[in-house]
C-alpha atoms as a PDB file:
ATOM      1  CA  UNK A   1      74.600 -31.859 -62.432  1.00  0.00           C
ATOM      2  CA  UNK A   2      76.630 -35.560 -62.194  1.00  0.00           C
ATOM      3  CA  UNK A   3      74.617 -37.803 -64.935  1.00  0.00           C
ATOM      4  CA  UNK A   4      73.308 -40.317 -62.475  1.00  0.00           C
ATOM      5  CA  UNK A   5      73.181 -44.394 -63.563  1.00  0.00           C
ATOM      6  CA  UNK A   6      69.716 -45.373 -63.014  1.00  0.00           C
ATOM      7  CA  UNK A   7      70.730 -49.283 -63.940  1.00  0.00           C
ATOM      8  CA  UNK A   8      73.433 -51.054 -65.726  1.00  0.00           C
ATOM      9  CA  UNK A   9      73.621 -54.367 -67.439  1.00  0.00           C
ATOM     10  CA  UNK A  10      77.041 -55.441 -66.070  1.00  0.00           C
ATOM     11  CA  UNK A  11      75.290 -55.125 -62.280  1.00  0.00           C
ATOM     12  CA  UNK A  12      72.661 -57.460 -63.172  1.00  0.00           C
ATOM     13  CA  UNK A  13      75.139 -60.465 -65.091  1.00  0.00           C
ATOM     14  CA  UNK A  14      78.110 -59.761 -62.616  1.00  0.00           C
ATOM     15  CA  UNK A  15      75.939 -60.463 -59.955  1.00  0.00           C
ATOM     16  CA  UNK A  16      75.174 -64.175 -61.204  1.00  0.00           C
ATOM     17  CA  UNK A  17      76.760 -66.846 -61.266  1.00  0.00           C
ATOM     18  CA  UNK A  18      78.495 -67.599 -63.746  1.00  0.00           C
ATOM     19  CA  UNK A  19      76.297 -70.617 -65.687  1.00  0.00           C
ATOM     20  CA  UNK A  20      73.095 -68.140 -65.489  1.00  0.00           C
ATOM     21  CA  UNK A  21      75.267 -64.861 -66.663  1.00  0.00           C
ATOM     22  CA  UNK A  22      73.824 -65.574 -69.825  1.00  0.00           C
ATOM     23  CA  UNK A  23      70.430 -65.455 -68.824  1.00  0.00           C
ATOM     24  CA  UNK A  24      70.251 -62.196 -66.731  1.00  0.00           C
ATOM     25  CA  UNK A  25      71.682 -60.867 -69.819  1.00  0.00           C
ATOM     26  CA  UNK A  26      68.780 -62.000 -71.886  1.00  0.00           C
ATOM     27  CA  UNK A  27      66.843 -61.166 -69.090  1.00  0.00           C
ATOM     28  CA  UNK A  28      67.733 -57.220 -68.903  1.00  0.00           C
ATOM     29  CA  UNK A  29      67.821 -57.149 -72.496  1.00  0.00           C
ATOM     30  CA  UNK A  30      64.104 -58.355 -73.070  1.00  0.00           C
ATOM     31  CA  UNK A  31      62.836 -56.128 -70.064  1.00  0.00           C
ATOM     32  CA  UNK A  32      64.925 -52.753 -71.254  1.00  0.00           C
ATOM     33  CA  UNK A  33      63.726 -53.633 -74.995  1.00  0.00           C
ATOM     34  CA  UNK A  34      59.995 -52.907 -73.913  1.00  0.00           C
ATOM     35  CA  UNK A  35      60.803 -50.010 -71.545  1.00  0.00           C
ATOM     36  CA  UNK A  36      62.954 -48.015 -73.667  1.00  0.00           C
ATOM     37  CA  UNK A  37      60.382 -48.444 -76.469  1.00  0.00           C
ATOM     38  CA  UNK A  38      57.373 -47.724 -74.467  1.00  0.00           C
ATOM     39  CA  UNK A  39      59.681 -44.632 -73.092  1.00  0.00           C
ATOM     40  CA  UNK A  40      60.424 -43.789 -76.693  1.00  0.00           C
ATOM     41  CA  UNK A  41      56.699 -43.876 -77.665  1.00  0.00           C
ATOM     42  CA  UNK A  42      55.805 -41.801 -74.693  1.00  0.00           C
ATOM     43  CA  UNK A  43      58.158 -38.655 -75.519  1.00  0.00           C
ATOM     44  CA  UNK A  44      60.461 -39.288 -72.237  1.00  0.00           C
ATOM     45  CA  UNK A  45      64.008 -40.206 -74.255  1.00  0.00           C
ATOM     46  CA  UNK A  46      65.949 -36.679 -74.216  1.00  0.00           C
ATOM     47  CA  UNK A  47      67.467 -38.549 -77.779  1.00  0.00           C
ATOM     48  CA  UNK A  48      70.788 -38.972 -77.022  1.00  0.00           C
ATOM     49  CA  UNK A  49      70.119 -42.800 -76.533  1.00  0.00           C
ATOM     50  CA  UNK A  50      70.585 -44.555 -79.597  1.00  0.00           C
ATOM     51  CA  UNK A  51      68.119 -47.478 -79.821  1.00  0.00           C
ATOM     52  CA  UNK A  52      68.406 -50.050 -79.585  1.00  0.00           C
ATOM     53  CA  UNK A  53      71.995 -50.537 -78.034  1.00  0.00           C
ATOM     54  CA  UNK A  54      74.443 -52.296 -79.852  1.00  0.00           C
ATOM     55  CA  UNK A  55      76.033 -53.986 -76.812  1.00  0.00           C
ATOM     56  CA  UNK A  56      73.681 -54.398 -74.085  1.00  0.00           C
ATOM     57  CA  UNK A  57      76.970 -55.582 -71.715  1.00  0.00           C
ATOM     58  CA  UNK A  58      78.392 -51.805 -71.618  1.00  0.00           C
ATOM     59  CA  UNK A  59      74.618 -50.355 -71.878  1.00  0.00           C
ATOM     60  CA  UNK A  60      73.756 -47.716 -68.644  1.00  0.00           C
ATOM     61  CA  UNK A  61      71.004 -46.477 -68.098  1.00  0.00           C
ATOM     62  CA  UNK A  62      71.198 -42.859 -67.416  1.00  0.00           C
ATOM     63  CA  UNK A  63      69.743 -40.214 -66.631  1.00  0.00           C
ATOM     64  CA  UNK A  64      70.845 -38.056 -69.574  1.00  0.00           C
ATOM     65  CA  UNK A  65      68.913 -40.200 -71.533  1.00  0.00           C
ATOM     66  CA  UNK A  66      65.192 -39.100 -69.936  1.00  0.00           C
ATOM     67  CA  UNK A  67      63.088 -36.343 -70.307  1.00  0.00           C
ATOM     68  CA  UNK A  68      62.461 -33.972 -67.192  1.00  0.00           C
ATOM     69  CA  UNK A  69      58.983 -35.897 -67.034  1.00  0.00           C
ATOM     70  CA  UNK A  70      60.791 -39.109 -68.145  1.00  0.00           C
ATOM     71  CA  UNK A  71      63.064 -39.157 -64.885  1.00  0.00           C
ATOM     72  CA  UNK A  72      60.096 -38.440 -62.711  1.00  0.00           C
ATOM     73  CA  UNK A  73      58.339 -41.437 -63.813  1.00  0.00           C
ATOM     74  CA  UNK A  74      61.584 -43.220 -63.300  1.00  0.00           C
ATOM     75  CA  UNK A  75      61.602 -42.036 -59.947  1.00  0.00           C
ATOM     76  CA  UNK A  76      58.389 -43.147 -58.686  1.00  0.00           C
ATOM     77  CA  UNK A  77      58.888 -46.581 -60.989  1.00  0.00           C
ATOM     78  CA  UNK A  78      61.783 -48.223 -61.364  1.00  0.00           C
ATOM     79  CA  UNK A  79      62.510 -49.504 -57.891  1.00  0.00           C
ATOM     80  CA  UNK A  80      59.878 -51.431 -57.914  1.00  0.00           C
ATOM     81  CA  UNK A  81      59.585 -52.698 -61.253  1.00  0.00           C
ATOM     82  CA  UNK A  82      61.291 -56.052 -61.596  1.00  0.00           C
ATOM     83  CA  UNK A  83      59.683 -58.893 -64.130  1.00  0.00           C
ATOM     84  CA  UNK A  84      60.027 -62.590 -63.596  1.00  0.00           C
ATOM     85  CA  UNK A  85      62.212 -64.116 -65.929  1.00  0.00           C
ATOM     86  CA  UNK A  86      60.337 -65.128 -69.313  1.00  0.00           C
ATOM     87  CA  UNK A  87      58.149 -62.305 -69.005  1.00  0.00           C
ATOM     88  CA  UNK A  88      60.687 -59.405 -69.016  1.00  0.00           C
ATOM     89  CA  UNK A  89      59.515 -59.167 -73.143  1.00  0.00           C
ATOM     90  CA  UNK A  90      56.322 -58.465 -72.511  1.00  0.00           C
ATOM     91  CA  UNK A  91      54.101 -55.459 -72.178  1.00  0.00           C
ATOM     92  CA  UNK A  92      52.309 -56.622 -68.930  1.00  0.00           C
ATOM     93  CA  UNK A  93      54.830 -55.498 -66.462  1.00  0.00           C
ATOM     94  CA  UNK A  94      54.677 -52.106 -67.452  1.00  0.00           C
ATOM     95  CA  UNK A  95      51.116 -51.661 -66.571  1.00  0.00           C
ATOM     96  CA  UNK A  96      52.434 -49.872 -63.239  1.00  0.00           C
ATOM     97  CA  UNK A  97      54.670 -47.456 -65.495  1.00  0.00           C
ATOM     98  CA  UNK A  98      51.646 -46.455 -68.041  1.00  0.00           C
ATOM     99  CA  UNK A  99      49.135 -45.870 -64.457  1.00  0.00           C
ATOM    100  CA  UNK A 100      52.146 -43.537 -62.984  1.00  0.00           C
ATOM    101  CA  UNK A 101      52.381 -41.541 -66.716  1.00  0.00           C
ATOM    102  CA  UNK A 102      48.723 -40.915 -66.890  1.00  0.00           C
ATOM    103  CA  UNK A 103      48.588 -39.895 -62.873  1.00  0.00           C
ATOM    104  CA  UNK A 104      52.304 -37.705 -63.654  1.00  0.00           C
ATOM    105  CA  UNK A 105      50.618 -36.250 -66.677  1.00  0.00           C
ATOM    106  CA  UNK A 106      46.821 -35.444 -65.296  1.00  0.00           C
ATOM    107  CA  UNK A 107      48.799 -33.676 -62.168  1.00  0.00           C
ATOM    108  CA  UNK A 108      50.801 -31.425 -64.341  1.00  0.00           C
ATOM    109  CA  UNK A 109      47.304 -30.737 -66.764  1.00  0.00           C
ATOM    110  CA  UNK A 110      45.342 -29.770 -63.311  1.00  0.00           C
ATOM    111  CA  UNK A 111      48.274 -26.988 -62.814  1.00  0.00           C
END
């Protein structure tokens, strides 16, 4: 099986202008900071994603680096998940992530 790229830093800052490459930077950084670590804390990183990256530029994310459950909830999430800037270090935006665990996770405790 190919290991797909779910999302890549470059996409996000290449596709800015130049003066506010900086920001979408900072922007992906502070929103993939609180995913990966709520991700982490949920069991759904495989482990071979060393946190946190050491150059967010070159960072993909793959999906080698979920859980079988992990890329499920990535599935029904992540095309829809996009925080405003200044609030991509918060917790709030993943509220829809944490509802689609708990309905993932009662579905596969009914079977």
């Amino acid at each position: 099986m190919e290991d797909m790229i779910i999302d890549a830093c470059q996409w996000h800052v290449e596709a800015e202008a130049p003066q506010y490459r900086r920001r979408a930077l900072e922007h992906f950084r502070d929103r993939y900071t609180v995913l990966l670590d709520f991700l982490r804390s949920e069991g759904l990183l495989s482990g071979t994603l060393a946190l946190p990256p050491t150059d967010w530029m070159k960072f993909e994310f793959r999906q080698s680096h979920l859980t079988a459950e992990g890329y499920e909830l990535v599935k029904v999430c992540h095309g829809t998940w996009n925080p405003s800037f200044g609030q991509g270090h918060t917790q709030r935006h993943l509220i829809q992530w944490k509802r689609k665990l708990k309905e993932l996770r009662s579905t596969i405790d009914a079977a």
